[in-house]
Protein backbone atom coordinates (compact mmCIF):
# COMPACT_ATOMS: atom_id res chain seq x y z
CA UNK A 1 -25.58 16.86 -1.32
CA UNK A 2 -23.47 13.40 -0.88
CA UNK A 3 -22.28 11.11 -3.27
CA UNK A 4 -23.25 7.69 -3.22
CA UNK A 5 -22.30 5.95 0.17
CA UNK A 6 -20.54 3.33 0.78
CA UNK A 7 -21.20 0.70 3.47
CA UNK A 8 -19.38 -1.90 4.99
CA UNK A 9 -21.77 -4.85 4.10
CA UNK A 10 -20.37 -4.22 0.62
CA UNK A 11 -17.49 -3.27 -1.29
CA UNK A 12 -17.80 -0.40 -4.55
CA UNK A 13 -16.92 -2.57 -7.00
CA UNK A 14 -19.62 -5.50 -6.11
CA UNK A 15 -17.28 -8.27 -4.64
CA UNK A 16 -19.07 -9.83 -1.73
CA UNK A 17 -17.86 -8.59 2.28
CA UNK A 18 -17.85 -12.08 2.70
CA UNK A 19 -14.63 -13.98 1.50
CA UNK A 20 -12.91 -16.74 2.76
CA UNK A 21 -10.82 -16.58 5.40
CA UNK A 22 -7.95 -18.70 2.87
CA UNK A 23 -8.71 -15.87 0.25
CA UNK A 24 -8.21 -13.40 2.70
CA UNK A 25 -5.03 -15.06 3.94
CA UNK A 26 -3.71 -14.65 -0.16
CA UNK A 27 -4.60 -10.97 -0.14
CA UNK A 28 -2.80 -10.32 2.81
CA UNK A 29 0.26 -12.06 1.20
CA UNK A 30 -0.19 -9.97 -1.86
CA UNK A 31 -0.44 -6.56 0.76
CA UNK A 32 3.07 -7.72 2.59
CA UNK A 33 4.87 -8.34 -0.47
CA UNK A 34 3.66 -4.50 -1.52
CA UNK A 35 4.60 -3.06 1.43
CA UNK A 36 7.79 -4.34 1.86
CA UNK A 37 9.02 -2.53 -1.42
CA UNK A 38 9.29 1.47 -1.03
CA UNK A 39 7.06 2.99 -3.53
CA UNK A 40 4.12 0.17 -3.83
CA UNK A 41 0.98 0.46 -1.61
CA UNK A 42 -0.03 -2.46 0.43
CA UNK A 43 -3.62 -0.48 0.81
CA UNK A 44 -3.69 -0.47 -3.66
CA UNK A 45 -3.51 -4.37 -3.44
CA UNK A 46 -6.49 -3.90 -0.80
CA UNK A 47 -8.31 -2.37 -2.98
CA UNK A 48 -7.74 -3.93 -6.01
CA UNK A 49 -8.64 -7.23 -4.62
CA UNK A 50 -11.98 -5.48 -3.03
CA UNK A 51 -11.30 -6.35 0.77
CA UNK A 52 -10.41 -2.37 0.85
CA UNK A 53 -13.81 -1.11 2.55
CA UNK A 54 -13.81 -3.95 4.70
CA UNK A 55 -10.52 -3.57 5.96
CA UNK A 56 -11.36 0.14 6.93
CA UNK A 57 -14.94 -1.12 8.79
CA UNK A 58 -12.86 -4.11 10.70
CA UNK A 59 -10.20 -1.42 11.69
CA UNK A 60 -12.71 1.50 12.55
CA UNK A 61 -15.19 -1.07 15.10
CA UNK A 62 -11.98 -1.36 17.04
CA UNK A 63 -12.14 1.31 19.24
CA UNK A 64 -16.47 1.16 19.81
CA UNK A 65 -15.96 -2.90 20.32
CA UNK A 66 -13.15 -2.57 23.10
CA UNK A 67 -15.53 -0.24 25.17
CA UNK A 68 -19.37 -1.99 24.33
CA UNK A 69 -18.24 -5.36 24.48
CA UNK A 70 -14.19 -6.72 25.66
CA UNK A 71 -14.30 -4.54 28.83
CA UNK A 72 -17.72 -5.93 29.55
CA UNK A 73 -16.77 -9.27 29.41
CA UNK A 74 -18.03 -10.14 25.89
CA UNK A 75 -15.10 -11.29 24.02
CA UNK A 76 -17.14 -13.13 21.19
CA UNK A 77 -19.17 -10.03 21.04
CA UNK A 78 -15.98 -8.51 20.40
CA UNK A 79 -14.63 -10.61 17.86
CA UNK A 80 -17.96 -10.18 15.95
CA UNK A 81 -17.87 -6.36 15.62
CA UNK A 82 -14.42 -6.07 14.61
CA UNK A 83 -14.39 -9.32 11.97
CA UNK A 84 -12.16 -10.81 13.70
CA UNK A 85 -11.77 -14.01 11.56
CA UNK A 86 -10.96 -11.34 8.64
CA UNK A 87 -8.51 -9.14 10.32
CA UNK A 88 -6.22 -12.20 11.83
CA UNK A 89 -6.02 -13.73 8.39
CA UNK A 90 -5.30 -10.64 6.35
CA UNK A 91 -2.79 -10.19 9.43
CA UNK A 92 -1.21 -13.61 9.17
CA UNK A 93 -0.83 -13.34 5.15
CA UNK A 94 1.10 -9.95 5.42
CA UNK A 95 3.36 -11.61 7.84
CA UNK A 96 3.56 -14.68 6.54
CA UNK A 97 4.93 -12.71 3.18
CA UNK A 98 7.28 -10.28 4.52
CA UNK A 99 9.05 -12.75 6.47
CA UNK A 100 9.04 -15.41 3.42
CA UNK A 101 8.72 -12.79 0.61
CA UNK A 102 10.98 -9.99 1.41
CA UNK A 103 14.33 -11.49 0.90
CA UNK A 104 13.05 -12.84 -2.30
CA UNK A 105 11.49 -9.54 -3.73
CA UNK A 106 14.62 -7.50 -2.52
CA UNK A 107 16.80 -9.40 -4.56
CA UNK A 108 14.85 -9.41 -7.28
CA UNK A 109 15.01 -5.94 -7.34
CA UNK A 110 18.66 -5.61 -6.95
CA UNK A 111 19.33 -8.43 -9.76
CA UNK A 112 16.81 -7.79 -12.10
CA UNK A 113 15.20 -4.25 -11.12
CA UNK A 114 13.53 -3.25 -14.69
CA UNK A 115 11.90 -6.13 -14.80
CA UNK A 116 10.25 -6.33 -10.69
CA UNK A 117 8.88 -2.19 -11.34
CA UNK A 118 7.56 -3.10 -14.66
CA UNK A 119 5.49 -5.79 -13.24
CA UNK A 120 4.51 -3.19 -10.45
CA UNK A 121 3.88 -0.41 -13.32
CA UNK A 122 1.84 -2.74 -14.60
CA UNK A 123 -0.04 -3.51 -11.50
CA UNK A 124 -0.59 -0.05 -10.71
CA UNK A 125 -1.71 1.15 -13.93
CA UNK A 126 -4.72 -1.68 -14.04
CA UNK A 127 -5.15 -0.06 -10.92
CA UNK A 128 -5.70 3.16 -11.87
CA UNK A 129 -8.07 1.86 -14.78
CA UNK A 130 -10.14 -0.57 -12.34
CA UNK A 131 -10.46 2.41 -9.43
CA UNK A 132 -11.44 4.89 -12.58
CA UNK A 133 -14.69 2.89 -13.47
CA UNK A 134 -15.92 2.97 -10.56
CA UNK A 135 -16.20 6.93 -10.57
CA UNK A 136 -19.07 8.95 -11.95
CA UNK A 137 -17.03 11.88 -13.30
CA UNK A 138 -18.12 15.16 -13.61
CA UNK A 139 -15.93 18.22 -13.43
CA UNK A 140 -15.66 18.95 -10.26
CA UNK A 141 -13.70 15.78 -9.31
CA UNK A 142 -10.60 17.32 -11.78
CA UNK A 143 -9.49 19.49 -8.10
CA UNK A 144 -8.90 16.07 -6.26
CA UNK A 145 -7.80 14.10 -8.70
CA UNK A 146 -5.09 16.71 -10.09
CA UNK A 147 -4.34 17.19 -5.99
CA UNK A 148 -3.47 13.46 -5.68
CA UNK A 149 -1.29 13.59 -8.56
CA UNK A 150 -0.01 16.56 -7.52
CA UNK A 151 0.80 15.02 -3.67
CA UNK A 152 1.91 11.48 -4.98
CA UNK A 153 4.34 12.60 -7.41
CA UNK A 154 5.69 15.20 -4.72
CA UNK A 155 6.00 12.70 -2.31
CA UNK A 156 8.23 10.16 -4.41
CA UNK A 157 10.62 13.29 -5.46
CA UNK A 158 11.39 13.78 -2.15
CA UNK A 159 15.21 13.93 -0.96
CA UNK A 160 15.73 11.87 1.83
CA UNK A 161 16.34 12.81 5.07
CA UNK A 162 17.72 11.67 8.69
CA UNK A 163 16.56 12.44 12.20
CA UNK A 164 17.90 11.13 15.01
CA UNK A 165 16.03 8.20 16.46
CA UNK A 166 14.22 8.68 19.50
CA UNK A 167 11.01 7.22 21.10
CA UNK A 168 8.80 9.27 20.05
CA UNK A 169 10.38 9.75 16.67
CA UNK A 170 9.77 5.93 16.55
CA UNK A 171 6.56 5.81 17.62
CA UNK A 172 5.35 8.98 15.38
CA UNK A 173 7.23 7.06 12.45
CA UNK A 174 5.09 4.42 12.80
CA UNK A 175 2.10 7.07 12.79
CA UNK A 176 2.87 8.15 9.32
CA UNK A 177 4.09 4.96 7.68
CA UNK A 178 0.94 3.23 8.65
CA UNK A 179 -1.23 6.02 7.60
CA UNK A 180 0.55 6.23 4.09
CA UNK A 181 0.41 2.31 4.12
CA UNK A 182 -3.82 2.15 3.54
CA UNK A 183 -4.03 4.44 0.79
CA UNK A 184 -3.69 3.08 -2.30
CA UNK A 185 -0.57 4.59 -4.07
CA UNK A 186 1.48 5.55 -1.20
CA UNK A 187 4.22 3.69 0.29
CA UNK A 188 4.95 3.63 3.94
CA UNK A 189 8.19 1.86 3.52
CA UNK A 190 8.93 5.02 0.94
CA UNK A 191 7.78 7.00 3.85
CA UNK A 192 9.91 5.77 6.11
CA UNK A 193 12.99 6.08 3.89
CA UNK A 194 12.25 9.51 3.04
CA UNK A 195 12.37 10.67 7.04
CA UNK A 196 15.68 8.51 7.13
CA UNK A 197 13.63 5.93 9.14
CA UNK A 198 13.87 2.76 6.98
CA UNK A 199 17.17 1.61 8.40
CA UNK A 200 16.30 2.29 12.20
CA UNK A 201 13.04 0.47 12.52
CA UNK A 202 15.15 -2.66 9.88
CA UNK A 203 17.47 -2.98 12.59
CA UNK A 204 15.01 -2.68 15.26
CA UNK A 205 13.11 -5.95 13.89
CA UNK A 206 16.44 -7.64 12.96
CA UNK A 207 17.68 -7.10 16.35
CA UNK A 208 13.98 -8.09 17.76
CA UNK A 209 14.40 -4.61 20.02
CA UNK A 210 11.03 -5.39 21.87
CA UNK A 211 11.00 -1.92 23.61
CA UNK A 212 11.79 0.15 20.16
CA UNK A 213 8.91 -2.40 18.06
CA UNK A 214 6.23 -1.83 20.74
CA UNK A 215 6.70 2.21 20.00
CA UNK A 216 6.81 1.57 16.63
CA UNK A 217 3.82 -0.54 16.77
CA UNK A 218 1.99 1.71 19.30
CA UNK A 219 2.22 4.89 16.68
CA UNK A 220 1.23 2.09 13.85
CA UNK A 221 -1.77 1.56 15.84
CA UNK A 222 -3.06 5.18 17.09
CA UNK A 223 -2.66 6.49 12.82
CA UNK A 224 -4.47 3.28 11.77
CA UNK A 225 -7.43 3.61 14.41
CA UNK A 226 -7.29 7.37 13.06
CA UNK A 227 -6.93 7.31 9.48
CA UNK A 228 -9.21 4.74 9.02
CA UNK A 229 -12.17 6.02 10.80
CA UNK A 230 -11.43 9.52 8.79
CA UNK A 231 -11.32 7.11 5.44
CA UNK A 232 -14.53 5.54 6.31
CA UNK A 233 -16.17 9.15 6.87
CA UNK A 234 -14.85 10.57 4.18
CA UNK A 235 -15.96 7.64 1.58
CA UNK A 236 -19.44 7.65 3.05
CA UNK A 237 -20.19 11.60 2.48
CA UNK A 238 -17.34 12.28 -0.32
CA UNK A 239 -17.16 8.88 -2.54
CA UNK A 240 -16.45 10.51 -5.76
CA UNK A 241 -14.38 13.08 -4.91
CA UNK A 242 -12.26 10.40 -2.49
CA UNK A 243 -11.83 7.97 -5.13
CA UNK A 244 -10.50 10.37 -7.97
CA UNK A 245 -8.16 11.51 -5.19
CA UNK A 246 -7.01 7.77 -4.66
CA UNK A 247 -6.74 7.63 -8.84
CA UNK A 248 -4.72 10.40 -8.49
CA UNK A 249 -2.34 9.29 -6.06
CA UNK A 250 -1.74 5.95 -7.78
CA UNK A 251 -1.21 7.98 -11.43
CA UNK A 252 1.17 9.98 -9.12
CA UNK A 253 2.99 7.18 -7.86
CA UNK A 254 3.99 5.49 -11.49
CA UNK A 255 6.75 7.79 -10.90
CA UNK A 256 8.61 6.01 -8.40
CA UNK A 257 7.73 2.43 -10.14
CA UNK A 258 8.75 3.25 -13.95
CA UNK A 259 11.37 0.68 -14.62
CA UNK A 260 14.14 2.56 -15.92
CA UNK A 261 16.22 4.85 -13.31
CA UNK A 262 19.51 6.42 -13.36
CA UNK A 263 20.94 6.15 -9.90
CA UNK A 264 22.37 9.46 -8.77
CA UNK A 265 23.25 8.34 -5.28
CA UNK A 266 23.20 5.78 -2.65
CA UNK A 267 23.12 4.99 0.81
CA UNK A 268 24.25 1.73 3.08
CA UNK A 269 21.51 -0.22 4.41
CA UNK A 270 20.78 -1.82 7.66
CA UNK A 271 23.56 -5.32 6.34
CA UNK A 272 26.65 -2.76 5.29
CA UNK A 273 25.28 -2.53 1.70
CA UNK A 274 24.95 0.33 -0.90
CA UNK A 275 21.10 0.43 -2.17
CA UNK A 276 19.69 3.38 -4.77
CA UNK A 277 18.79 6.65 -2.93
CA UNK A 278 18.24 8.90 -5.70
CA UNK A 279 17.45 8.18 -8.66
CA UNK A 280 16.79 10.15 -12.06
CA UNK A 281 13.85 8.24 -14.48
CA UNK A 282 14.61 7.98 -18.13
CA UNK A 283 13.62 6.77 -21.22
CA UNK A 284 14.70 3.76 -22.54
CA UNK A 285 16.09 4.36 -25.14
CA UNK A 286 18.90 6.19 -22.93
CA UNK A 287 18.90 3.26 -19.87
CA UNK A 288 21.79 1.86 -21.73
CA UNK A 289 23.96 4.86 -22.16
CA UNK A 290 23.30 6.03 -18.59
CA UNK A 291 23.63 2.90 -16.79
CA UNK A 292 25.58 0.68 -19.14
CA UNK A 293 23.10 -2.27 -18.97
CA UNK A 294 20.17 -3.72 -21.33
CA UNK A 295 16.59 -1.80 -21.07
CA UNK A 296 15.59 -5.22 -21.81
CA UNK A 297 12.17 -4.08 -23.68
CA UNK A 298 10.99 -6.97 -24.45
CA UNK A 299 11.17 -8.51 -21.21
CA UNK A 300 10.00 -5.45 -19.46
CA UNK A 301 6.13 -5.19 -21.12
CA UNK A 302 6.00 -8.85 -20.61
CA UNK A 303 5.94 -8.19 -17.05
CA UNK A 304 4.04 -5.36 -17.24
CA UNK A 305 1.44 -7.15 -19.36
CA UNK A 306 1.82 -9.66 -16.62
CA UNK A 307 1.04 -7.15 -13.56
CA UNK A 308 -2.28 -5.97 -15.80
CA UNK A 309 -3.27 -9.06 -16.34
CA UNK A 310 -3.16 -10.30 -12.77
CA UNK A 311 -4.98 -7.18 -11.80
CA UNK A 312 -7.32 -7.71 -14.54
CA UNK A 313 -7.67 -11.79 -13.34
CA UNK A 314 -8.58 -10.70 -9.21
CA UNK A 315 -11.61 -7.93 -10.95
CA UNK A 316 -13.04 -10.71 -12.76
CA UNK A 317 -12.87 -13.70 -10.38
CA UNK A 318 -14.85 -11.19 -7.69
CA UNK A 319 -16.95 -10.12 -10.68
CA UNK A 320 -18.08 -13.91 -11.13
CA UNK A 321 -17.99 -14.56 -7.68
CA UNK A 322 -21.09 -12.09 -6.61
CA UNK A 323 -23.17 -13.49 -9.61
CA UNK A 324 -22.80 -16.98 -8.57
């Protein structure tokens, strides 16, 4: 027997499929400013802000819509079947943020890091509570929720490596980072700078290397067409079981956001400069002794209060919106 399905005309947690395309355009800010920083989920901020199921419906018509209506000469057939209006909004918020955002949030992280996770920790932990709600648990769902954890966690612990760039190391990088990308709680910048890819593709859209982005974008494309029709499957005859394995990656991934890190070693970037590589979490009572600098407390579950209560703010304004 199935769980409970869920359909594209509406999202699990009640907010309406239909938003506007301005609030879509903010969500899609939110998602590029998430998926610019290695270890936060652009697909979490999806979800979170229910456009999540829709995204996944948009993406999967793709490949049905090209056939049944473009090559037949029915481009506003087309445009209907894929939500067109939706998808070019989300699309022009997440690059409207990580070509205004990223400079901005990648400072912030270098200049004040405890404080930039422990807004994140915060965001991902209302997260986990607002994607646990929605779950009718019984103990079956432990295996798939302990095997997200389980995968997460692995996944952020994971020494980097480097392969030499190639096209179709290009193009399969952009295969996995996409497909990491829409699941809540895994990074596909992280992914990327695990395989030692980060740096290439950075200087591949800093250089605007049209021949190396349309690989990139190509493998982006075939794992997004893929993943997302395999999402959509799996929600509509596993629900349960597919959300406690998104809960579980998210709990997972806390362990590449929590604020304070001991940085064991680094590696130069695509400008010349020395970022964190790896890097050891601690308490913080020992942040100071380790790393010489404040743990600033105080400041730190201020922004974490802050990322809950933003989370918290998006559940209730869809909340009121599909009552009114």
């Amino acid at each position: 027997m199935t769980d409970m399905a869920v359909t594209p005309e509406t999202e699990s947690d009640g907010v309406e499929r239909h938003h506007h395309p301005a609030a879509v355009y903010l969500r899609g800010v939110a998602m590029g400013a998430a998926d610019v920083v290695p270890g936060v989920s652009g697909g979490t901020i999806a979800f979170i802000s229910g456009i999540y199921f829709r995204l996944l419906a948009a993406i999967s018509a793709v490949p049905v819509a090209v056939f049944r209506h473009l090559l037949r000469g029915r481009p506003g057939a087309f445009w209907t079947a894929i939500d067109g209006t939706f998808l070019v909004a989300l699309l022009a918020g997440i690059l409207t943020s990580i070509v205004s955002l990223a400079s901005a949030i990648t400072y912030g992280l270098a200049e004040y890091p405890v404080l930039v996770w422990s807004f994140f920790l915060g965001l991902i932990l209302a997260s986990i509570w607002h994607v646990g709600r929605q779950i009718r648990w019984r103990g079956g769902l432990a295996l798939p929720l302990l095997a997200g954890i389980a995968a997460a966690w692995w996944v952020t612990t994971m020494a980097a490596s480097q392969v030499a760039p190639s096209p179709l190391v290009f193009f399969g990088a952009g295969a996995l980072a996409i497909c990491a990308m829409i699941l809540p709680g895994i990074s596909g910048s992280f992914i990327l700078l695990m395989i030692g890819m980060y740096g290439p593709v950075l200087d591949a859209v800093k250089s605007a290397d049209l021949a190396i982005l349309v690989l990139f974008a190509s493998g982006c494309l075939v794992g997004l067409l893929s993943i997302a029709r395999l999402i959509t499957w799996a929600f509509r005859h596993f629900h349960d079981a597919v959300m406690a394995l998104l809960t579980g990656f998210m709990i997972g991934a806390l362990n590449k956001v929590w604020p304070w890190k001991e940085v064991l070693t680094w590696r130069t970037n695509h400008a010349g400069e020395q970022v964190p590589l790896t890097e050891l979490n601690v308490w913080p009572g020992a942040f100071e002794q380790v790393t010489g600098h404040s743990p600033e407390i105080g400041l730190a579950l201020l922004m974490m209060l802050l990322g809950l209560g933003l989370v918290l703010a998006i559940e209730w304004l869809g909340q009121r919106k599909s009552v009114t």
